[in-house]
N, C-alpha and C. Protein backbone atom coordinates (compact mmCIF):
# COMPACT_ATOMS: atom_id res chain seq x y z
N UNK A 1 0.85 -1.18 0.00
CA UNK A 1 0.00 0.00 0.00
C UNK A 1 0.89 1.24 0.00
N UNK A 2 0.56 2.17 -0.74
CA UNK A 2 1.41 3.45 -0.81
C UNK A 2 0.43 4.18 -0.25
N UNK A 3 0.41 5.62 0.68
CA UNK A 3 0.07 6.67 1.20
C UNK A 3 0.74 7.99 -0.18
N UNK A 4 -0.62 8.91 0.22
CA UNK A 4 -0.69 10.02 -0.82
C UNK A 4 -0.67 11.12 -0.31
N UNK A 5 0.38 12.09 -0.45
CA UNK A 5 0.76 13.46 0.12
C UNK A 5 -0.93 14.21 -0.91
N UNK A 6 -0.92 15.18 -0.58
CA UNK A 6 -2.15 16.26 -1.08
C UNK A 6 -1.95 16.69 -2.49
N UNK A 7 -0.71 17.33 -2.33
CA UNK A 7 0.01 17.38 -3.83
C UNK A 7 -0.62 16.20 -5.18
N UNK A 8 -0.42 14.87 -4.71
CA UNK A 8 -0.42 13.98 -5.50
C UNK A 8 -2.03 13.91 -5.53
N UNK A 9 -2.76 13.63 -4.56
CA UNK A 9 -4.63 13.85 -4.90
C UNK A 9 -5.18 14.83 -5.88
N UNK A 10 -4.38 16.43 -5.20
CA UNK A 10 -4.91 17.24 -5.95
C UNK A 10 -4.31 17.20 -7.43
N UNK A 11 -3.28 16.95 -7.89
CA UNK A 11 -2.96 16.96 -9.14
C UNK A 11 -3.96 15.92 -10.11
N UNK A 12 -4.69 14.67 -9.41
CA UNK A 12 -5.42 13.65 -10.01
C UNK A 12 -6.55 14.38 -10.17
N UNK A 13 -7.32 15.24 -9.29
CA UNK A 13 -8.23 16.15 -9.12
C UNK A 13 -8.50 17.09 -10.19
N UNK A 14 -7.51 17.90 -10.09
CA UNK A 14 -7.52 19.25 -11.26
C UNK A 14 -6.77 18.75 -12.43
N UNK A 15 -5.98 17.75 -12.76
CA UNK A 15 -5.23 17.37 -13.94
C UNK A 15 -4.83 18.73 -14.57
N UNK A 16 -4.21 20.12 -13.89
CA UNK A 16 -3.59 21.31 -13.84
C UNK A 16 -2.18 21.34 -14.52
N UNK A 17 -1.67 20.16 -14.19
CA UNK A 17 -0.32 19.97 -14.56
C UNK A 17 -0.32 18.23 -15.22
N UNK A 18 -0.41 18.37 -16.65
CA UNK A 18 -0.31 16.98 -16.85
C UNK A 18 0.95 16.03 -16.88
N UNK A 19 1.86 16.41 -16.20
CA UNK A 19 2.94 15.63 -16.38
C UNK A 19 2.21 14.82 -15.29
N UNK A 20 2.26 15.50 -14.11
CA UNK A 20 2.39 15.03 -12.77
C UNK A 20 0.55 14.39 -12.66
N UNK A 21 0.07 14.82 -13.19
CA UNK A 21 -1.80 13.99 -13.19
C UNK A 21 -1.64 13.28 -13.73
N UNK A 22 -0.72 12.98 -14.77
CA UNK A 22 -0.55 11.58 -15.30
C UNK A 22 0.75 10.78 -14.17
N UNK A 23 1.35 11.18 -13.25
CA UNK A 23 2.18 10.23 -12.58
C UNK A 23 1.45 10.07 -11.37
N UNK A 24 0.02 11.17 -11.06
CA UNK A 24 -0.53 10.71 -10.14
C UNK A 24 -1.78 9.36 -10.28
N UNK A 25 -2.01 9.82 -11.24
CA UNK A 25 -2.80 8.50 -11.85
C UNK A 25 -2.16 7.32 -11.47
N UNK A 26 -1.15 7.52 -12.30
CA UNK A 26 -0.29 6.17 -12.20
C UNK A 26 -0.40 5.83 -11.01
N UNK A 27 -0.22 6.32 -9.67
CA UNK A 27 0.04 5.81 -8.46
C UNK A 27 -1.20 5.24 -8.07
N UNK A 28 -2.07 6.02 -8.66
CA UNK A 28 -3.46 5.28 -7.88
C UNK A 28 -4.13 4.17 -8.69
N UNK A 29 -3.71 4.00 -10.24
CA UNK A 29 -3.45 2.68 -10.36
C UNK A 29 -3.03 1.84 -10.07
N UNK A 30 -1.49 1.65 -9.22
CA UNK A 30 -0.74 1.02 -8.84
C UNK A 30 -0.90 -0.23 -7.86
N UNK A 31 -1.86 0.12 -6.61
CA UNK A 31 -2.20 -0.78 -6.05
C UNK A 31 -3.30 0.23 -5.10
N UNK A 32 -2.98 -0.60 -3.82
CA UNK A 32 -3.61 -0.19 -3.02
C UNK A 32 -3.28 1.36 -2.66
N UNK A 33 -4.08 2.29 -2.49
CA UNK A 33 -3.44 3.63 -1.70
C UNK A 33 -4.34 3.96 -0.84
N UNK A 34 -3.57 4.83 0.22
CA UNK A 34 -3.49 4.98 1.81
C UNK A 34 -3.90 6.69 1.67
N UNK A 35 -5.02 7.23 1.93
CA UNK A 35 -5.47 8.54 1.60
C UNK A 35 -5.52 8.74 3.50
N UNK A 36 -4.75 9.50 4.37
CA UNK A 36 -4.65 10.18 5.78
C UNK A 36 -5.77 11.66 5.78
N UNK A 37 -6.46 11.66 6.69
CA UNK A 37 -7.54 12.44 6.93
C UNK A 37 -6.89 13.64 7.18
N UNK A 38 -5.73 14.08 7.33
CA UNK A 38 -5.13 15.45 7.27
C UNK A 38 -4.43 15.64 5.93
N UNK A 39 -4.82 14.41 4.74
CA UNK A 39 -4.46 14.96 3.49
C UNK A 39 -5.79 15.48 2.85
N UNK A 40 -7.00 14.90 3.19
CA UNK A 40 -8.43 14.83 3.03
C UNK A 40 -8.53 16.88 3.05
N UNK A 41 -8.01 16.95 4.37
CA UNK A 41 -8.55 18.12 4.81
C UNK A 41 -7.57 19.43 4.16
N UNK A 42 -6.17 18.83 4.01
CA UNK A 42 -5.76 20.02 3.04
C UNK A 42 -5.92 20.18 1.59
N UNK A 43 -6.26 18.89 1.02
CA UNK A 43 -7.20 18.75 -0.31
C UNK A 43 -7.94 19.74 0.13
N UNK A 44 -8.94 19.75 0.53
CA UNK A 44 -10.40 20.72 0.46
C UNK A 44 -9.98 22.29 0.68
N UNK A 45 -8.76 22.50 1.64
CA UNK A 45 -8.57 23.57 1.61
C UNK A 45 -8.04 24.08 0.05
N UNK A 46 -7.11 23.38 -0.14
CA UNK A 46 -6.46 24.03 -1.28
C UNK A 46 -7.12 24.06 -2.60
N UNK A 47 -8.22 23.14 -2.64
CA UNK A 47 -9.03 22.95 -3.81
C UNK A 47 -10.27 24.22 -3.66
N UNK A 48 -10.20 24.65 -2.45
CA UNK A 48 -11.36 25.97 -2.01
C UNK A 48 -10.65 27.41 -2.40
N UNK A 49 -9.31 27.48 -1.93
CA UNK A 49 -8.79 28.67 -1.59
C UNK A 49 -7.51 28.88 -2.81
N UNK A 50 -7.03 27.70 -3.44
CA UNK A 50 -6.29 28.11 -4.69
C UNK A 50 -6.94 27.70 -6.14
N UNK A 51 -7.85 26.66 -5.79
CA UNK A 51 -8.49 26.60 -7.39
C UNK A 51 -9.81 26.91 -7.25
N UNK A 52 -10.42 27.68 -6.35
CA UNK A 52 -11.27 28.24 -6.14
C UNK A 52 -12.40 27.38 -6.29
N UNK A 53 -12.63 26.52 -5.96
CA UNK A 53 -14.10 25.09 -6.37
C UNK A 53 -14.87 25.42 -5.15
N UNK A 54 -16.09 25.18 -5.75
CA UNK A 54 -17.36 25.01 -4.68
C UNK A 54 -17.35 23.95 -3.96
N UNK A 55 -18.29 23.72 -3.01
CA UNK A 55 -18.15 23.16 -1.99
C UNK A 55 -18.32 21.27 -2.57
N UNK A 56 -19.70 21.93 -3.62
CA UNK A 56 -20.10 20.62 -4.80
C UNK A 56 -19.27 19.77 -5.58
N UNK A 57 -18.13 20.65 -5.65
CA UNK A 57 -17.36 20.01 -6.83
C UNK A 57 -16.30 19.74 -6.03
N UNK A 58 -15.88 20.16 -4.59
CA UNK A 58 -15.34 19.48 -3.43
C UNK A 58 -15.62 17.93 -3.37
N UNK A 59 -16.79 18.24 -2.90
CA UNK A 59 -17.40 16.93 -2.43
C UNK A 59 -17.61 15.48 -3.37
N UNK A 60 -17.73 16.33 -4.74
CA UNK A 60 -17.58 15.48 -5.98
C UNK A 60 -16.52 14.85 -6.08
N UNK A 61 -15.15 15.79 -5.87
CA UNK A 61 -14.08 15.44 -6.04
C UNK A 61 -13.23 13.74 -5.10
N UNK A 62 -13.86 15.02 -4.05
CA UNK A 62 -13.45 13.73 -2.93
C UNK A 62 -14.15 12.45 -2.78
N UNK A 63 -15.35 12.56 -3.06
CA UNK A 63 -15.89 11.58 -2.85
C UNK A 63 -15.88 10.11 -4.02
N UNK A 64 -15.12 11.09 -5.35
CA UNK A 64 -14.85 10.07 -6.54
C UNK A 64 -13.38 9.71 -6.24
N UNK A 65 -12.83 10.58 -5.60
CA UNK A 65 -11.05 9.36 -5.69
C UNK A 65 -11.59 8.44 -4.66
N UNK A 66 -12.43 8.26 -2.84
CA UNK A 66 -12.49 7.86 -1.87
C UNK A 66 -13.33 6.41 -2.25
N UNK A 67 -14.05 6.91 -3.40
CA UNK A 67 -14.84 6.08 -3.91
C UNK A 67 -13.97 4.97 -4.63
N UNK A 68 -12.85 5.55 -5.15
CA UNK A 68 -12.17 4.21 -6.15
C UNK A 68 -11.92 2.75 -5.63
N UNK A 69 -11.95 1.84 -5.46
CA UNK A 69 -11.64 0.25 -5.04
C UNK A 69 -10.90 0.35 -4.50
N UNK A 70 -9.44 0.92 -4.94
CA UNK A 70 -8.36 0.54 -4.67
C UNK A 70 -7.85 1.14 -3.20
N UNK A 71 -8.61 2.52 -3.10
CA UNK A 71 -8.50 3.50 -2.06
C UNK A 71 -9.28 3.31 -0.77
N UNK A 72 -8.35 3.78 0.26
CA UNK A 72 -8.79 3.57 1.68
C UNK A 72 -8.29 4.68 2.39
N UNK A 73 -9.09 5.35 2.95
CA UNK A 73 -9.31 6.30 4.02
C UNK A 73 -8.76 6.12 5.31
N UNK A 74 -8.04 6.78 5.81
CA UNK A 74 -7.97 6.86 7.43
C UNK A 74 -9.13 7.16 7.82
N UNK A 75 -9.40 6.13 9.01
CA UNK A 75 -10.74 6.53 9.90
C UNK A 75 -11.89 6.44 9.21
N UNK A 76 -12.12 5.50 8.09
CA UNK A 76 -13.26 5.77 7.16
C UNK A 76 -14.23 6.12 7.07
N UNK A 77 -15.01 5.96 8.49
CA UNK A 77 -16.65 6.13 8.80
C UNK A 77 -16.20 7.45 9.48
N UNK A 78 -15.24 8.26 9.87
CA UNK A 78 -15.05 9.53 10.52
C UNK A 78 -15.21 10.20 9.50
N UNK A 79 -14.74 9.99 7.93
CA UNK A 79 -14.69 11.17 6.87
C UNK A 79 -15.39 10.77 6.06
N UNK A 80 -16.45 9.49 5.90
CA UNK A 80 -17.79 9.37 5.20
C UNK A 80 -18.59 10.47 6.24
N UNK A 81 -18.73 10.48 7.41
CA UNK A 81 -19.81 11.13 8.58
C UNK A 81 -19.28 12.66 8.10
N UNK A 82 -17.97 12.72 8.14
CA UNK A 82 -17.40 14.57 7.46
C UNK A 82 -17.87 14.66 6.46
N UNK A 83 -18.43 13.94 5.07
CA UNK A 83 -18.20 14.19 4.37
C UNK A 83 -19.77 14.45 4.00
N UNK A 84 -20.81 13.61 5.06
CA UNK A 84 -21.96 13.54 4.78
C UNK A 84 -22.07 15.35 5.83
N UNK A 85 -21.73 15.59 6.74
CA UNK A 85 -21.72 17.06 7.34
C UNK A 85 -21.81 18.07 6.60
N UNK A 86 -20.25 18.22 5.76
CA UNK A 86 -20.03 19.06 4.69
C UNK A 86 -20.78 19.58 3.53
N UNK A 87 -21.71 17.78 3.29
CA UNK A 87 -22.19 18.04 1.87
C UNK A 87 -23.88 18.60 2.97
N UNK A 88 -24.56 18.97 3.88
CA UNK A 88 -25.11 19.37 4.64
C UNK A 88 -24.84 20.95 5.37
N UNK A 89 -23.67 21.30 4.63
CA UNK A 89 -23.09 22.64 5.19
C UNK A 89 -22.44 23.67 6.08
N UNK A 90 -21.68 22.30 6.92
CA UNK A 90 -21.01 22.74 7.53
C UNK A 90 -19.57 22.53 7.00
N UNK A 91 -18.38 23.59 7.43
CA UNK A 91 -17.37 23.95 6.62
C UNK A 91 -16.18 22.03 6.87
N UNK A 92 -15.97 22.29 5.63
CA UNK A 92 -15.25 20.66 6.11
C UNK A 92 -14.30 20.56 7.00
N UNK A 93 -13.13 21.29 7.26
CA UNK A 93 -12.54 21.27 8.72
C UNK A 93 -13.29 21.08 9.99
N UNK A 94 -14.69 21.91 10.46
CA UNK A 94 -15.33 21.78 11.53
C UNK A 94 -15.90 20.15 11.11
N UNK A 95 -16.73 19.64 10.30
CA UNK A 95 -16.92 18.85 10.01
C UNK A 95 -16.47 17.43 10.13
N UNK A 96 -15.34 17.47 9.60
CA UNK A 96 -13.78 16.63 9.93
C UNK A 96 -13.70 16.38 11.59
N UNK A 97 -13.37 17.49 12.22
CA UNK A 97 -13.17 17.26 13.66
C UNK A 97 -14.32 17.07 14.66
N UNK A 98 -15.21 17.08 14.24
CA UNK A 98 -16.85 16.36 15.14
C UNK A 98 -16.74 15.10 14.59
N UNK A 99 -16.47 14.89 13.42
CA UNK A 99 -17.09 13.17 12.84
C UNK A 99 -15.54 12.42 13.69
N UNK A 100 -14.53 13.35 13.18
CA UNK A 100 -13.52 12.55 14.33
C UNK A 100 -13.30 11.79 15.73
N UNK A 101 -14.50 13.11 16.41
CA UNK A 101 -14.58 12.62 17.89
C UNK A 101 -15.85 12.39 18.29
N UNK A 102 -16.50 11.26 17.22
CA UNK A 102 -17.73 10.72 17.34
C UNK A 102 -17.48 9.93 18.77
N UNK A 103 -16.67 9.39 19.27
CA UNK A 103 -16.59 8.80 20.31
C UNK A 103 -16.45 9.44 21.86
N UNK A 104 -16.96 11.13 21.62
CA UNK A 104 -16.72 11.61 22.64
C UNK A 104 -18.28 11.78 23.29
N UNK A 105 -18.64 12.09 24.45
CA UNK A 105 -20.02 12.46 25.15
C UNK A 105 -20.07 13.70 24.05
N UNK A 106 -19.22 14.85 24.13
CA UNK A 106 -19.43 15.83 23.83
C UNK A 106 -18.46 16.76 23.27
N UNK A 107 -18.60 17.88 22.03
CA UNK A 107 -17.66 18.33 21.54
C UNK A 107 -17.38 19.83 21.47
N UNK A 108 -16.88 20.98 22.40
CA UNK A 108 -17.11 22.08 22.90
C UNK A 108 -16.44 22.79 21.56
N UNK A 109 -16.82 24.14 22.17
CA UNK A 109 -16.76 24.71 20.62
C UNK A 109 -16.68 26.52 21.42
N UNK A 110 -15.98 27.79 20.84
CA UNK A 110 -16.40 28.80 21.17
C UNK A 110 -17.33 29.28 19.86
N UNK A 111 -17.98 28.48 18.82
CA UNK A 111 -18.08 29.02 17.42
C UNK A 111 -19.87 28.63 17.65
N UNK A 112 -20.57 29.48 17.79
CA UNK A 112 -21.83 29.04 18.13
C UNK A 112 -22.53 28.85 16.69
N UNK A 113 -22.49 28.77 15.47
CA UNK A 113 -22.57 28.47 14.22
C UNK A 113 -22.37 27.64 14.22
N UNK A 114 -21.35 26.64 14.58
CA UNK A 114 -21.33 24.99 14.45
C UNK A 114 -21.67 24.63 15.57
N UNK A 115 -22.19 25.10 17.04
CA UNK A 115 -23.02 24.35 17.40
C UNK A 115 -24.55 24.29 17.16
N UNK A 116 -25.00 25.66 16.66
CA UNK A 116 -26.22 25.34 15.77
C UNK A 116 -27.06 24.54 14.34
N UNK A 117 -25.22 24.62 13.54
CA UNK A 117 -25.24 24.12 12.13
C UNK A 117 -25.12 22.39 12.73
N UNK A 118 -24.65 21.79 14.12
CA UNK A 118 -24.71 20.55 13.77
C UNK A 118 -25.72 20.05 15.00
N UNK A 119 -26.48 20.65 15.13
CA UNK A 119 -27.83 20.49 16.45
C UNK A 119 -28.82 18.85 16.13
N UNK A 120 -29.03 19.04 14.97
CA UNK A 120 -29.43 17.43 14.53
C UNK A 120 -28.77 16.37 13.47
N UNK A 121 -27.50 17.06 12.99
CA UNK A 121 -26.18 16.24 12.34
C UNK A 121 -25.42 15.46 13.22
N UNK A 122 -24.61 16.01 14.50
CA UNK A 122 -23.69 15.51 14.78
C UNK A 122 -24.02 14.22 15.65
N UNK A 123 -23.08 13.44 15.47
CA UNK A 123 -22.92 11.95 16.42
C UNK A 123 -22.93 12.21 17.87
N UNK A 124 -22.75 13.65 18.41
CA UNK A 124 -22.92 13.70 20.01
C UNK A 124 -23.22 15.34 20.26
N UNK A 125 -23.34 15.52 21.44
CA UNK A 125 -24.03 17.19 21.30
C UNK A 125 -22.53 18.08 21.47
N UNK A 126 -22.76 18.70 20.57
CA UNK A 126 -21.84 20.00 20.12
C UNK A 126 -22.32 20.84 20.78
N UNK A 127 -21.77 21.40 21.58
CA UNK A 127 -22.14 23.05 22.39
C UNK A 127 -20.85 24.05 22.88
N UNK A 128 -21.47 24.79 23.15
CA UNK A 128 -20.43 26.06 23.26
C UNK A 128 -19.60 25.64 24.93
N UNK A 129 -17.83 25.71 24.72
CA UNK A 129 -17.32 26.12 26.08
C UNK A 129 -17.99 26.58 26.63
């Protein structure tokens, strides 16, 4: 199994640079690959804030490499639950870190927007410090 820096997702993503979308391909042909939930999350940033994509074509994105056979997720049911959040409207970082600590009683917050945005989403009650 090989693991995938962000670089290498997003280049399969935007195919921006075809040398390297074609060597990222390659990798995810290759065999098995190892996608880490803090590559998940700087994908989305950088696909928001340098290639400017909606949240839709985020979620599209991610959810078609996560989707491939060959690919496996860190924490899988933590960033299917992020991913089902996100596509529901909350920002995918906040998102990410509630579905993360589905195993907690409770997940404090000073951001009273995500404890309202996840009042009947989240896996445990989100409320304010």
């Amino acid at each position: 199994m090989v693991a995938v820096d962000t670089d290498v997702l997003v280049r399969l993503v935007t195919n921006d640079h075809p040398a390297q979308a074609a060597r990222a391909a390659a990798v995810f042909r290759s065999g098995p690959v190892f996608v880490p939930k803090s590559v998940l999350l700087e994908a989305e940033w950088v696909l928001r804030y340098s290639y400017e994509l909606g949240s839709e074509a985020i979620l599209r994105a991610l959810r078609g490499v996560l989707g491939l056979p060959n690919v496996t997720a860190e924490d899988s049911r933590s960033v299917v639950l992020a991913l089902r959040l996100f596509e529901n409207g909350l920002d995918f970082a906040d998102a990410l870190h509630v579905a993360s600590s589905a195993g907690a009683e409770r997940f404090v917050t000073f951001d009273a927007r995500l404890v309202k945005r996840t009042a009947t989403s989240a896996p445990m009650e989100v409320a304010l410090a």
